[in-house]
C-alpha atoms as a PDB file:
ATOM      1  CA  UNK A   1     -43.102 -19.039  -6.693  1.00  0.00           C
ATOM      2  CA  UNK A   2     -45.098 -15.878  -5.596  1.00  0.00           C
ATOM      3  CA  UNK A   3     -46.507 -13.829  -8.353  1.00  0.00           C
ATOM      4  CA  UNK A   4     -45.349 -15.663 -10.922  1.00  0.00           C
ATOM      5  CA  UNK A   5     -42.137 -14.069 -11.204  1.00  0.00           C
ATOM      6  CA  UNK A   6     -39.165 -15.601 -12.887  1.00  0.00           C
ATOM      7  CA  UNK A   7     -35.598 -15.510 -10.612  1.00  0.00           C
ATOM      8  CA  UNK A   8     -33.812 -14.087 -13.309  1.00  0.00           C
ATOM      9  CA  UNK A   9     -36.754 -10.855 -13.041  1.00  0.00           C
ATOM     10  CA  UNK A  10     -36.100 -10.916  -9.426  1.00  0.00           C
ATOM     11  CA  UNK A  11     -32.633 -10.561 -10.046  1.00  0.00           C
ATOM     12  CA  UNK A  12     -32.787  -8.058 -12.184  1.00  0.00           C
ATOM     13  CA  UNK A  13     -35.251  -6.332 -10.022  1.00  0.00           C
ATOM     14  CA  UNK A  14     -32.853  -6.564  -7.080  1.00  0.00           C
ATOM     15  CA  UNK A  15     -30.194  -5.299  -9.404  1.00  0.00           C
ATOM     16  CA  UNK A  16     -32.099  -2.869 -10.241  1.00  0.00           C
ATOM     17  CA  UNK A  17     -32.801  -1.382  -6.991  1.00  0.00           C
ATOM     18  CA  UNK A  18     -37.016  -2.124  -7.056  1.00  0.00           C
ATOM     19  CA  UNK A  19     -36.968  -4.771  -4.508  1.00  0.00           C
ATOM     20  CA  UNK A  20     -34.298  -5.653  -1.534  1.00  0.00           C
ATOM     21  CA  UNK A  21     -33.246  -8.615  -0.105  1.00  0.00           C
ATOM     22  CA  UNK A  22     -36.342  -9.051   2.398  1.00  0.00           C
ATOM     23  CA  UNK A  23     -38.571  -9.214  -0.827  1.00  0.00           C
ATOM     24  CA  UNK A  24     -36.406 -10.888  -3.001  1.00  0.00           C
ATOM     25  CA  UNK A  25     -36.490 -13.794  -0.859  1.00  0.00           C
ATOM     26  CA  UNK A  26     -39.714 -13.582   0.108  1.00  0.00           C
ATOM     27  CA  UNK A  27     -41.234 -13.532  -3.425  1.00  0.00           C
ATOM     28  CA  UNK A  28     -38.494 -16.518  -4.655  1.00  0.00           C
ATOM     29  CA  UNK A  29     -38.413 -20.317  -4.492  1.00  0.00           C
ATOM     30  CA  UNK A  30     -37.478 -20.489  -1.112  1.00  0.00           C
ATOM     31  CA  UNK A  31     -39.608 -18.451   0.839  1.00  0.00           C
ATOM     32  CA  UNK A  32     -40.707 -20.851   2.983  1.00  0.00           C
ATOM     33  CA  UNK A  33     -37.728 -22.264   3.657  1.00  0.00           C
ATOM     34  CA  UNK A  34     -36.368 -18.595   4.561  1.00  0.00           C
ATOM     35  CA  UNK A  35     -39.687 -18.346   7.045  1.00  0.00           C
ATOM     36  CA  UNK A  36     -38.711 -21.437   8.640  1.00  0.00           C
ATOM     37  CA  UNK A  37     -35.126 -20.646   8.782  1.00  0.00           C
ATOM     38  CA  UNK A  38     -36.056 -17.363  10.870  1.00  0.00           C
ATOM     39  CA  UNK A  39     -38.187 -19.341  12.876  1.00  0.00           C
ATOM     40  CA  UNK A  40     -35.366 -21.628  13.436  1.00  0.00           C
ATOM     41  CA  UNK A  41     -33.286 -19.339  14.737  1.00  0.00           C
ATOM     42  CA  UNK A  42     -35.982 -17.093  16.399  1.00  0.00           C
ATOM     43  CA  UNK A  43     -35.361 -14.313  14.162  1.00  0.00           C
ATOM     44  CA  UNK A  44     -38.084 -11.751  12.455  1.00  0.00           C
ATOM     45  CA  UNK A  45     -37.400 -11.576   8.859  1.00  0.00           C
ATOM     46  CA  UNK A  46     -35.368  -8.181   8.073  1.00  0.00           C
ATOM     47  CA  UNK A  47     -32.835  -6.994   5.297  1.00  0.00           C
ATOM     48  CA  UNK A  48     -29.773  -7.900   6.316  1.00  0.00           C
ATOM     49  CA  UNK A  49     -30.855 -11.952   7.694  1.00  0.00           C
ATOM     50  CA  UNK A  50     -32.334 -12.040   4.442  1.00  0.00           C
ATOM     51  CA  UNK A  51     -29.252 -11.258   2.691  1.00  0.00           C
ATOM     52  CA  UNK A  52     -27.525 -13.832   4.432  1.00  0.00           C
ATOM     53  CA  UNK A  53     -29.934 -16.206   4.128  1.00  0.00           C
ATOM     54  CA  UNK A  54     -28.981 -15.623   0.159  1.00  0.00           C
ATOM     55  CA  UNK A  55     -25.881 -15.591   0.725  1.00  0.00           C
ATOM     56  CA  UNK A  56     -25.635 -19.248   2.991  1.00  0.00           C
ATOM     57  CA  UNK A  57     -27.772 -20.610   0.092  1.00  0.00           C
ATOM     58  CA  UNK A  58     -25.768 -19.412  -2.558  1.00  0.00           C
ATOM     59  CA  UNK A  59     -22.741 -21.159  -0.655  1.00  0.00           C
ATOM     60  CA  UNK A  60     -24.792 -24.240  -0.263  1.00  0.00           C
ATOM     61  CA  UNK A  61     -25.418 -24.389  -3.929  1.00  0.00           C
ATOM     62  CA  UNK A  62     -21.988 -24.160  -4.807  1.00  0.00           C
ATOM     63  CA  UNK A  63     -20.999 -26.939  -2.525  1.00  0.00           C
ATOM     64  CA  UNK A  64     -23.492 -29.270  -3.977  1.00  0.00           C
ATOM     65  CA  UNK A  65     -22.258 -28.302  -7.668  1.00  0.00           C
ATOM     66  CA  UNK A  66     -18.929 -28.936  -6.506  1.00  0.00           C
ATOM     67  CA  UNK A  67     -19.450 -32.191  -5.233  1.00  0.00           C
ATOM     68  CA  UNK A  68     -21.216 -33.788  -8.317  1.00  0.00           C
ATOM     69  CA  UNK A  69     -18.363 -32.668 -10.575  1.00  0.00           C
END
């Protein structure tokens, strides 16, 4: 992770309004996963693809929970 900083601090530094999507993601675990994602789909990284990058892994996350249960 970036800067050594937790995801519970980026939350609460997204909550907070300090950082937005773009950095959130770009300073978490999957940063390089989002990079390659935008790549992917020939996008520049931005706000809102960031946010639903979250979001899709968020929904991916849940599936996988769901499915070990």
């Amino acid at each position: 992770m970036n800067q050594n900083i937790s995801y519970d601090e980026l939350v609460q530094m997204k909550q907070d309004g300090k950082i937005g999507w773009l950095e959130f993601v770009q300073k978490g675990d999957n940063a390089e996963e989002y990079e390659q994602w935008c790549q992917d789909h020939g996008e520049k990284p931005t706000e809102a693809n960031a946010e639903l990058f979250v979001e899709m892994a968020d929904q991916e996350a849940m599936k996988l929970l769901s499915n070990e249960g």
